[in-house]
C-alpha atoms as a PDB file:
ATOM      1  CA  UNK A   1     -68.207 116.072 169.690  1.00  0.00           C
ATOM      2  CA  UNK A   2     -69.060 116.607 166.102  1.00  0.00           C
ATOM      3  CA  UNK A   3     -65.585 115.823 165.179  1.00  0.00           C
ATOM      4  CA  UNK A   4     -64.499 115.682 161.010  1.00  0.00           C
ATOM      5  CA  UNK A   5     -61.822 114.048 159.799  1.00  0.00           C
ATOM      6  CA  UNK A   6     -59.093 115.435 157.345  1.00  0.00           C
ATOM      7  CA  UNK A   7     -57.670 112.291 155.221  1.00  0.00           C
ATOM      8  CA  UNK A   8     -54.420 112.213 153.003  1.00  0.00           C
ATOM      9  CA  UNK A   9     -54.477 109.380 150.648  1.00  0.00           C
ATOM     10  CA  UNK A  10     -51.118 108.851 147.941  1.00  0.00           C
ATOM     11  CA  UNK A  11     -52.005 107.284 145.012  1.00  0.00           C
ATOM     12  CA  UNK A  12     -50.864 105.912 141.624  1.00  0.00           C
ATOM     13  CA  UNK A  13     -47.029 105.846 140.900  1.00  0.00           C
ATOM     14  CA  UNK A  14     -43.816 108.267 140.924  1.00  0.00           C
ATOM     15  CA  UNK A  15     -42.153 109.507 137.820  1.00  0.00           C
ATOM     16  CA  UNK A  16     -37.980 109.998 138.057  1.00  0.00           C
ATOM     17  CA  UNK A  17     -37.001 111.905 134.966  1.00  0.00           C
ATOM     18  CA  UNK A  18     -33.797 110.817 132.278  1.00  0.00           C
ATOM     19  CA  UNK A  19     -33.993 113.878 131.178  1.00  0.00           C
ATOM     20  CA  UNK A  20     -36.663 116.678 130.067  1.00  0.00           C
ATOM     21  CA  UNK A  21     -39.032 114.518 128.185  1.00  0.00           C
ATOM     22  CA  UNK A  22     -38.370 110.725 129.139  1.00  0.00           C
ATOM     23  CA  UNK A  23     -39.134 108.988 132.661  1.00  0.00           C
ATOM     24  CA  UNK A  24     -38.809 105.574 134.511  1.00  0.00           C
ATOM     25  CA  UNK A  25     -42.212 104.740 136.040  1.00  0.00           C
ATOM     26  CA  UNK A  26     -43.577 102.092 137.513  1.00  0.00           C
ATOM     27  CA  UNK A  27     -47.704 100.052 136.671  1.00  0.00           C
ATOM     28  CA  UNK A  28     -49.026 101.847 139.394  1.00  0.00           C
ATOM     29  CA  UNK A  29     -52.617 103.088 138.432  1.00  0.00           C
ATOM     30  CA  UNK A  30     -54.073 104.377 141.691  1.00  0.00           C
ATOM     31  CA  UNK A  31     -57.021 102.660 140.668  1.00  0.00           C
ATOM     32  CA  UNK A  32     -56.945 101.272 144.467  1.00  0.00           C
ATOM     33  CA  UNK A  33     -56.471 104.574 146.083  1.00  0.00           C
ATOM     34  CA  UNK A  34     -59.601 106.822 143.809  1.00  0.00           C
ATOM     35  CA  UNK A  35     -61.769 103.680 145.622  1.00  0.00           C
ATOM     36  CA  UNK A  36     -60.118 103.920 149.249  1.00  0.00           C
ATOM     37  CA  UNK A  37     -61.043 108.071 148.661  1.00  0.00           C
ATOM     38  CA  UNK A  38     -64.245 107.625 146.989  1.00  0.00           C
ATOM     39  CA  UNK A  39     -64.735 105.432 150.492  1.00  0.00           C
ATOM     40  CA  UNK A  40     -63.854 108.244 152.810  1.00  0.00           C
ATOM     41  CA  UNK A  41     -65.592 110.355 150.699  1.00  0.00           C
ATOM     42  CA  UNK A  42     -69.221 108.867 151.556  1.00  0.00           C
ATOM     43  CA  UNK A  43     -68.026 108.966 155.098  1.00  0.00           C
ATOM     44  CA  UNK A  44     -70.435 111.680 157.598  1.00  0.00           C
ATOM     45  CA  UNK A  45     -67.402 112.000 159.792  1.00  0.00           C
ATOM     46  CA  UNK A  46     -64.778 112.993 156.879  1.00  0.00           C
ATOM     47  CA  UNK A  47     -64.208 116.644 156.099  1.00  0.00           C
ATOM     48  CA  UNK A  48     -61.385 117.253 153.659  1.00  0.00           C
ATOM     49  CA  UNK A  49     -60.030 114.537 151.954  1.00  0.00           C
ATOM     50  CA  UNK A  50     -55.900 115.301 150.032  1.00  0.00           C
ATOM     51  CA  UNK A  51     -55.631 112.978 147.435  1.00  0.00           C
ATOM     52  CA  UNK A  52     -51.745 113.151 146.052  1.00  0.00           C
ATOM     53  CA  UNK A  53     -51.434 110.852 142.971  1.00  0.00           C
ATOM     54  CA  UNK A  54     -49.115 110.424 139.707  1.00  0.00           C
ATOM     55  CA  UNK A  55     -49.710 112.711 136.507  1.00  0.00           C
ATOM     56  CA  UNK A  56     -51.548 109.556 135.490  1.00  0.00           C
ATOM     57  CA  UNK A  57     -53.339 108.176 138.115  1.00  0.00           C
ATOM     58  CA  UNK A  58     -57.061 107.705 138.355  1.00  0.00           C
ATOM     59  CA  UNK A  59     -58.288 109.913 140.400  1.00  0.00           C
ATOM     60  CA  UNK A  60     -61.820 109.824 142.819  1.00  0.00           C
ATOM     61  CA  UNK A  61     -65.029 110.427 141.348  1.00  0.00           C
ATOM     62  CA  UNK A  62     -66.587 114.187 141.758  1.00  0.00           C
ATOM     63  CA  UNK A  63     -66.785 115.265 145.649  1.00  0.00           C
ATOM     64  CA  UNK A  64     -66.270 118.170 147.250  1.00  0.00           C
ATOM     65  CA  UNK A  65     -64.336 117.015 150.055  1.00  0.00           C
ATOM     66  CA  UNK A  66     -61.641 115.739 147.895  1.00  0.00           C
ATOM     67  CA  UNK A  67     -58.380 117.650 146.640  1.00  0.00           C
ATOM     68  CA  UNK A  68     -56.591 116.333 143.735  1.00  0.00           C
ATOM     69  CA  UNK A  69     -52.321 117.063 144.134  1.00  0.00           C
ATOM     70  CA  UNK A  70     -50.730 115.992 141.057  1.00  0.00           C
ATOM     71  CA  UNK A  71     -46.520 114.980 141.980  1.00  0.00           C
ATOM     72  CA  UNK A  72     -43.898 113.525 139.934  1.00  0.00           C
ATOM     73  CA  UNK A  73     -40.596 112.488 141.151  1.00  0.00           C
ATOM     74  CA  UNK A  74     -40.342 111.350 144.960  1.00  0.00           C
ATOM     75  CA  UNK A  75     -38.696 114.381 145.592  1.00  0.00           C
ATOM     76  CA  UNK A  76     -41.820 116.651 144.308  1.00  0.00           C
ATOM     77  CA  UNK A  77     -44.110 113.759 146.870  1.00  0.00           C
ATOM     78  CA  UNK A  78     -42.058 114.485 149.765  1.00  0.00           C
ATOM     79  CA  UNK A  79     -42.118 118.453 149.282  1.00  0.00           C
ATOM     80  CA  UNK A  80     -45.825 118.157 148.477  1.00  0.00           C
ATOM     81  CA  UNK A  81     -46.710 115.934 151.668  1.00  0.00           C
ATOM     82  CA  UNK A  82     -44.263 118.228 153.976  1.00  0.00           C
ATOM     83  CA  UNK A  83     -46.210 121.259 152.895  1.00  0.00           C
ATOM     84  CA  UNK A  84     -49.447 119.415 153.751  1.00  0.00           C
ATOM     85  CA  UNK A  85     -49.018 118.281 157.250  1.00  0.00           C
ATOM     86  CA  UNK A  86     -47.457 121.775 157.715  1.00  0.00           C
ATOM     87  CA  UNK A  87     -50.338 123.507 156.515  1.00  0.00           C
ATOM     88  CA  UNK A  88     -53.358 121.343 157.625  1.00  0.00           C
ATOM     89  CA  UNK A  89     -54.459 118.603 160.331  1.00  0.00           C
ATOM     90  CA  UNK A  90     -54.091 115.550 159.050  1.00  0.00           C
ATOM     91  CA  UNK A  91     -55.840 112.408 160.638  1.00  0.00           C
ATOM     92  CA  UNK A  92     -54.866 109.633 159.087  1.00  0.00           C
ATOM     93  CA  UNK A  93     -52.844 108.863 155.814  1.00  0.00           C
ATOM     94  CA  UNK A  94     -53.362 106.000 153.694  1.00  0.00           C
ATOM     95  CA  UNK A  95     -50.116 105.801 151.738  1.00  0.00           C
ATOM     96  CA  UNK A  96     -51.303 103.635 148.887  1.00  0.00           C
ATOM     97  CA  UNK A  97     -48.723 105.007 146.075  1.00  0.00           C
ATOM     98  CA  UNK A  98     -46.072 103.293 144.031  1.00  0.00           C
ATOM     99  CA  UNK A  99     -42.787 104.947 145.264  1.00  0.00           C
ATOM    100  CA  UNK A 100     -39.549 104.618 142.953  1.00  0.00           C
ATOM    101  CA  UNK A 101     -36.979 102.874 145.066  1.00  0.00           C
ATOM    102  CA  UNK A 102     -34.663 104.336 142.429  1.00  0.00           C
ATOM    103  CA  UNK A 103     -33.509 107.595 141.085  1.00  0.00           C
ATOM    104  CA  UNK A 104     -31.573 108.605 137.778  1.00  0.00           C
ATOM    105  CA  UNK A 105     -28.616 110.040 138.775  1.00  0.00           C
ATOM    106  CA  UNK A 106     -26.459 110.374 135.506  1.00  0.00           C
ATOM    107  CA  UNK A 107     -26.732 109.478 131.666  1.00  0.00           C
ATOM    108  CA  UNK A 108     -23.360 108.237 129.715  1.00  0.00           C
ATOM    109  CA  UNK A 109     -22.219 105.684 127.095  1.00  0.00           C
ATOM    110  CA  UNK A 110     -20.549 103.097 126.928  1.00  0.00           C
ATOM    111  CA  UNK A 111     -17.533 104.714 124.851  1.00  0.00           C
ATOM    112  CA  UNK A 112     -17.602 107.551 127.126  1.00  0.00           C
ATOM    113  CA  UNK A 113     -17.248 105.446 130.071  1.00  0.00           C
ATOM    114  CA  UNK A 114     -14.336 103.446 128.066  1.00  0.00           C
ATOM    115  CA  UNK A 115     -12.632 106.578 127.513  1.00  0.00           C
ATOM    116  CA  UNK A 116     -12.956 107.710 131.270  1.00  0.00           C
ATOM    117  CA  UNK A 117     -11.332 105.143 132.495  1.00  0.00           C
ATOM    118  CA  UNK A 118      -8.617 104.818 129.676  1.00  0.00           C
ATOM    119  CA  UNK A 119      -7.543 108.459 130.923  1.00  0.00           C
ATOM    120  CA  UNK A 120      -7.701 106.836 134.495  1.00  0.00           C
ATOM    121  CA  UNK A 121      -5.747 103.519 133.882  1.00  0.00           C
ATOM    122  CA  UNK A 122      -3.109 104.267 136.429  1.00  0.00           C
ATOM    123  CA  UNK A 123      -6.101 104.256 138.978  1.00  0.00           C
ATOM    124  CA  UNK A 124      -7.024 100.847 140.281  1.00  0.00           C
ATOM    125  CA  UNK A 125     -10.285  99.776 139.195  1.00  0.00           C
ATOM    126  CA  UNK A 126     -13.007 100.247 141.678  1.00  0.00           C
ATOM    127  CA  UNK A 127     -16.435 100.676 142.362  1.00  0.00           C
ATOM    128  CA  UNK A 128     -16.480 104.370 143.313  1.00  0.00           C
ATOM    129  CA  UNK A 129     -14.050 105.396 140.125  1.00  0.00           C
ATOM    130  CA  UNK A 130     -16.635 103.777 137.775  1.00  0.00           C
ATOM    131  CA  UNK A 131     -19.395 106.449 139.839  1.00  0.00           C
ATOM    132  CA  UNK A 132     -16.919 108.736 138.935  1.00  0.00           C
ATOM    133  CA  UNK A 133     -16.191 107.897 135.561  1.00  0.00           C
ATOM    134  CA  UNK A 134     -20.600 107.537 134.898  1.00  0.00           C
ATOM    135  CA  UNK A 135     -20.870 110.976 136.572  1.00  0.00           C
ATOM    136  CA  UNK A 136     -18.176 112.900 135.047  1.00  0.00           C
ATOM    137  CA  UNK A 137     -19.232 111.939 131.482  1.00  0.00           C
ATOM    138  CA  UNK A 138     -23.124 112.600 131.885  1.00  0.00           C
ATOM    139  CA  UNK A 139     -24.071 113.567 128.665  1.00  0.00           C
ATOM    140  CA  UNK A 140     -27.794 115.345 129.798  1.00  0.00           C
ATOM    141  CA  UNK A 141     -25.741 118.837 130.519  1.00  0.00           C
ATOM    142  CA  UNK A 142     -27.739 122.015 129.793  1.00  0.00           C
ATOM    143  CA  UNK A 143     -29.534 120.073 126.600  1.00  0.00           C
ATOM    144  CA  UNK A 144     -32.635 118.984 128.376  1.00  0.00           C
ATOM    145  CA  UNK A 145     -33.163 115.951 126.427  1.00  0.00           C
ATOM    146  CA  UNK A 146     -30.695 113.135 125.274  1.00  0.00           C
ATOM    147  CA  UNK A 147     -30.167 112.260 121.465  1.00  0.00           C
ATOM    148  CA  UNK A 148     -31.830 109.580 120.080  1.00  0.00           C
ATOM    149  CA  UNK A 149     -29.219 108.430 118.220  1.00  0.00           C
ATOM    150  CA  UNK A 150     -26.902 108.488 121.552  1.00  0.00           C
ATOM    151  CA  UNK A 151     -24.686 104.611 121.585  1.00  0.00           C
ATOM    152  CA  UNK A 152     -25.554 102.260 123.864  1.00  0.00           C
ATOM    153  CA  UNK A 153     -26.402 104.806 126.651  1.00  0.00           C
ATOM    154  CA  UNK A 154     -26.035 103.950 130.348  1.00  0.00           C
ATOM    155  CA  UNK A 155     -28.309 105.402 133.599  1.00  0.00           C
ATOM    156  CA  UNK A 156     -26.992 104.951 136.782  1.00  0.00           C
ATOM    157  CA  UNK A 157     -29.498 104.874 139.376  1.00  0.00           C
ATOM    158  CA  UNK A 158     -29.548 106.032 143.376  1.00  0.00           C
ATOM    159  CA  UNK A 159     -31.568 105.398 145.934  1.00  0.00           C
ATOM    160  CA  UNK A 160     -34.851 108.140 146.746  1.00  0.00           C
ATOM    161  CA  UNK A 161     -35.959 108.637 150.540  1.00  0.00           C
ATOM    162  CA  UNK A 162     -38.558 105.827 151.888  1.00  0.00           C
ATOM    163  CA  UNK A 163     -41.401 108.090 152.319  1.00  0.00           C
ATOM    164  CA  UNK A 164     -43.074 105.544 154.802  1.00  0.00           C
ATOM    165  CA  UNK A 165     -40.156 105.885 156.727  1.00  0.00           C
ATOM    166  CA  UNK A 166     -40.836 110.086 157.087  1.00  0.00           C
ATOM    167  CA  UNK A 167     -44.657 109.955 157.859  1.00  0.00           C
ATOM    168  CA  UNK A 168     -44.581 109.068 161.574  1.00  0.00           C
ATOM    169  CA  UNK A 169     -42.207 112.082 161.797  1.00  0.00           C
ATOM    170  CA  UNK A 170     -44.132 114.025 159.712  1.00  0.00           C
ATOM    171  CA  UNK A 171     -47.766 113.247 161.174  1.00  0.00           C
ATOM    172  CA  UNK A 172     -46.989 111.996 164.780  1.00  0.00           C
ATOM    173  CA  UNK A 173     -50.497 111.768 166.171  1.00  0.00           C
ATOM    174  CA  UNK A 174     -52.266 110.312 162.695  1.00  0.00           C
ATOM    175  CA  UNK A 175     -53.551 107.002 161.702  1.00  0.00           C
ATOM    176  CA  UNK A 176     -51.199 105.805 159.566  1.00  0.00           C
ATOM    177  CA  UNK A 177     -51.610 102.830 156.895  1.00  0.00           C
ATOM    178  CA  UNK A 178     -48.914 101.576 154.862  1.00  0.00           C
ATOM    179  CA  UNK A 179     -48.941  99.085 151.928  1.00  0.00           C
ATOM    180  CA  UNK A 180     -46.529  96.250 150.836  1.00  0.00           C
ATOM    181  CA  UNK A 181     -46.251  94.562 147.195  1.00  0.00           C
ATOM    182  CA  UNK A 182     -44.912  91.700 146.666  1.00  0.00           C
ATOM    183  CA  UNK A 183     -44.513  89.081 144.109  1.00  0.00           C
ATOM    184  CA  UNK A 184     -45.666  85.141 144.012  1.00  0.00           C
ATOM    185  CA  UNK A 185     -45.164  84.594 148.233  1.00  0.00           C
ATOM    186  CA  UNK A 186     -47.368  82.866 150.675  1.00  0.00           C
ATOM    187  CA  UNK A 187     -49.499  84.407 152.378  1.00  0.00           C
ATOM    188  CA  UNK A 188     -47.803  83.700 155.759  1.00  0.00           C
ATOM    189  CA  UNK A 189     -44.528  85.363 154.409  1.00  0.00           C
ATOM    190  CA  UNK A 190     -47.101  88.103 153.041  1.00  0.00           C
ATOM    191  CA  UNK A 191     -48.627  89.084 156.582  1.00  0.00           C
ATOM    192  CA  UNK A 192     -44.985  88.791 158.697  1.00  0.00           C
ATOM    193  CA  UNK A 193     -43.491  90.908 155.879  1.00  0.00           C
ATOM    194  CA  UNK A 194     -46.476  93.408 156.586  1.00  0.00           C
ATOM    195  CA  UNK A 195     -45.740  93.487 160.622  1.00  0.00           C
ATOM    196  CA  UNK A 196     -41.811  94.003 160.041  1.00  0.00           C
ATOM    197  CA  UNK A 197     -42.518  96.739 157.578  1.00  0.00           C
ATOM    198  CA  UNK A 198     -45.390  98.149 160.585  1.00  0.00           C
ATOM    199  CA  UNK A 199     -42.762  98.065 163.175  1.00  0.00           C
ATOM    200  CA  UNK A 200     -39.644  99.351 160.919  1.00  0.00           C
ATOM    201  CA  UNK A 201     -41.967 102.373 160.015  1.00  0.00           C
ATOM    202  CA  UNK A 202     -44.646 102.707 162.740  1.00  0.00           C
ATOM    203  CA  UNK A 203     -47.760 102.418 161.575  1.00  0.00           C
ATOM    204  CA  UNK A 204     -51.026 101.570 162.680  1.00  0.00           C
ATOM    205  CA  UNK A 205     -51.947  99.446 159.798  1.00  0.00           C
ATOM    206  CA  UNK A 206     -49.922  97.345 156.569  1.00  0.00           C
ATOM    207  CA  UNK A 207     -52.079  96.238 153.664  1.00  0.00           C
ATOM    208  CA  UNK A 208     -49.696  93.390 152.423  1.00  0.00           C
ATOM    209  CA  UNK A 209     -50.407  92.368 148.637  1.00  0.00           C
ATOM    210  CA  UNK A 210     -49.604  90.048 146.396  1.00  0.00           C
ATOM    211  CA  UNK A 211     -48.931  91.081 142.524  1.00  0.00           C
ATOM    212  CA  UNK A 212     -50.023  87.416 141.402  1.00  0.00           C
ATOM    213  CA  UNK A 213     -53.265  87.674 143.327  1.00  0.00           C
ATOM    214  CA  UNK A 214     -53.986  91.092 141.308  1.00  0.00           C
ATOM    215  CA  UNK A 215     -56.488  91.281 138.042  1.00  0.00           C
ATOM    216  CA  UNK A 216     -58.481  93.929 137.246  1.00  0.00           C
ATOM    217  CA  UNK A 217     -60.820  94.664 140.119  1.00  0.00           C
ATOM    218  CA  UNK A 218     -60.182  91.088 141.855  1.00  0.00           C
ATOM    219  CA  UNK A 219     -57.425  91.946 144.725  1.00  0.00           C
ATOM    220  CA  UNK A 220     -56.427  89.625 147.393  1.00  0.00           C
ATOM    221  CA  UNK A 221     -55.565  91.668 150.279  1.00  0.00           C
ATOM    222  CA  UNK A 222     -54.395  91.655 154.163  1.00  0.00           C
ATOM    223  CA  UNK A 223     -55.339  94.445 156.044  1.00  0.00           C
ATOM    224  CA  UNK A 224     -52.703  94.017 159.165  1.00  0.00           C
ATOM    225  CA  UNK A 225     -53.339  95.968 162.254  1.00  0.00           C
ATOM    226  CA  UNK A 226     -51.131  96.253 165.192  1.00  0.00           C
ATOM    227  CA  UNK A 227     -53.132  94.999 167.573  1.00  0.00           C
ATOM    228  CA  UNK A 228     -52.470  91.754 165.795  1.00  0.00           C
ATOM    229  CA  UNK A 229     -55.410  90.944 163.679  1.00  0.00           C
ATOM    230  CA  UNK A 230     -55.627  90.451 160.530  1.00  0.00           C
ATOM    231  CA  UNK A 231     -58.839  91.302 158.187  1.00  0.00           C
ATOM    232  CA  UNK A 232     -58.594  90.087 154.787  1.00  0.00           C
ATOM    233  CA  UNK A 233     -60.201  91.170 151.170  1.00  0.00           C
ATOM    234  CA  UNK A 234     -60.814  89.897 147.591  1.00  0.00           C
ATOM    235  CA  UNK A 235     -61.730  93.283 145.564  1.00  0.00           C
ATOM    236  CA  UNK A 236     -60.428  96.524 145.826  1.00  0.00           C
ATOM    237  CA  UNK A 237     -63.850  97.137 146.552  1.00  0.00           C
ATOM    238  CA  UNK A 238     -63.808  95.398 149.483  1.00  0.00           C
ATOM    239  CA  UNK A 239     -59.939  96.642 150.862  1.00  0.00           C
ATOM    240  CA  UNK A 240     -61.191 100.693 150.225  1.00  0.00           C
ATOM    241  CA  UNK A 241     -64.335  99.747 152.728  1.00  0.00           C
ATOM    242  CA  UNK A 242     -61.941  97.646 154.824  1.00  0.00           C
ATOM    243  CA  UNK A 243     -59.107 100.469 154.894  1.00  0.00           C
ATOM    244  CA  UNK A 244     -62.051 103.020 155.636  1.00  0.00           C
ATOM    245  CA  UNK A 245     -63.624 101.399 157.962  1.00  0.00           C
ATOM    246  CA  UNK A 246     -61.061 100.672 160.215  1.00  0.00           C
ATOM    247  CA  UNK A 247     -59.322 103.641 159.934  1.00  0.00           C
ATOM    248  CA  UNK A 248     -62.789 105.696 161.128  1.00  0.00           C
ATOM    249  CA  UNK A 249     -63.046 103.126 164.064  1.00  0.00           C
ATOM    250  CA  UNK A 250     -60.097 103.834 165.482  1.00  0.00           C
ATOM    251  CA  UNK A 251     -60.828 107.830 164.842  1.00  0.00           C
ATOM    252  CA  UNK A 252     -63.352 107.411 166.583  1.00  0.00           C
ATOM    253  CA  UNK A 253     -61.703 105.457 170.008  1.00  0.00           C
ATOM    254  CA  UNK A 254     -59.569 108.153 169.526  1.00  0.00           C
ATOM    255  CA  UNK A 255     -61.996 110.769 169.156  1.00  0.00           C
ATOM    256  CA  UNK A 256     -63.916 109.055 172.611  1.00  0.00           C
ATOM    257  CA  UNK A 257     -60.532 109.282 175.084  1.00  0.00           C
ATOM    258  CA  UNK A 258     -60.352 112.897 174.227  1.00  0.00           C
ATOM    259  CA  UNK A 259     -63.667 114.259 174.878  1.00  0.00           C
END
């Protein structure tokens, strides 16, 4: 049928700002995810390929199928992808990035957070006043950027959106692959971790990783698919033309039942 495929790949690793010129971050290069695009990119069947990545992530070398979205915070990734899968026909996604589990919420001291909760004594002691007390005494106000001569300062952290958890909603007929890190595990707990995180979120594939297994270009790697096998990978190299692929194969069954 002559059929081309639009890809969205995420890459690299959120920023969530402390205030107007400091972040938390994560390692997250997006070394993997320039090779998983450069992958698609040599692909016949692949039209336009939306690569969203970190202000610092590598990025895939020169094609002209591939469009580079820079994002920050989760909040700017989930506006960015929204507008996307609004805008476009989107295939399959490869969500490769380093999402923050964490937010900053509020900035204080230590001897603000005293004084709070001096002024509050009468007030049992609890959980939700010490929110409060963080909150009420965040010392980022209209400033932009907090003194570097601020005491013993404080974040508090929240929780940001799972973004796996949005993409079958967001892209209900694509392929979807999803990616789990974790640290110094077996590979058995590796692969049923992968399948609970494929079920939780629905998606077609879960390429479960191991940060101990990870050095330079050497990348130990299970490619989990729902239909219950399991393909497995040694170099990032070898996971971007696993990832690819796979994901064209099943484009193309796909592609087969509807012509």
């Amino acid at each position: 049928m002559g059929e081309s495929a639009n890809i969205l790949i995420t890459s690299g690793g959120t920023s969530e700002p402390i205030d107007n010129v400091r972040v938390i971050t994560n390692l997250g290069t997006g070394r993997l995810g320039s090779l998983i695009a450069d992958r698609f990119a040599q692909q016949e069947k692949v039209g336009k390929i939306f690569y969203v990545c970190g202000d610092n992530s590598k990025v895939p070398q020169n094609s002209k199928k591939v469009t580079v979205i820079r994002t920050r915070s989760v909040r700017d990734l989930k506006k960015e992808l929204t507008r996307l899968m609004e805008e476009n026909r989107i295939d399959a996604v490869i969500h490769s990035m380093a999402v923050s589990d964490y937010t900053v919420n509020s900035v204080t001291t230590i001897g603000a957070l005293a004084e709070y909760l001096d002024k509050n004594s009468e007030r049992k002691l609890s959980e939700a006043l010490i929110q409060r007390g963080i909150s009420s005494t965040d010392v980022r106000g209209e400033a932009g950027k907090i003194s570097s001569k601020l005491p013993s300062p404080i974040i508090l952290l929240g929780p940001t959106p799972k973004i796996i958890a949005l993409l079958r909603g967001m892209a209900p007929e694509s392929v979807i692959v999803g990616f789990k890190l974790l640290d110094h595990v077996t590979s058995e707990e590796l692969v049923s971790t992968a399948r609970d995180l494929m079920e939780k979120n629905d998606c077609d594939m879960v390429l479960a990783n191991d940060s101990a297994r990870i050095s330079g270009d050497r990348h130990t790697g299970y490619l989990v698919d729902r239909d219950g096998s399991i393909n497995t990978y040694n170099t990032k190299q070898d996971i971007a033309e696993g990832i690819a692929s796979e994901v064209m194969q099943k484009l193309e069954e796909k592609w087969a039942k509807t012509s």
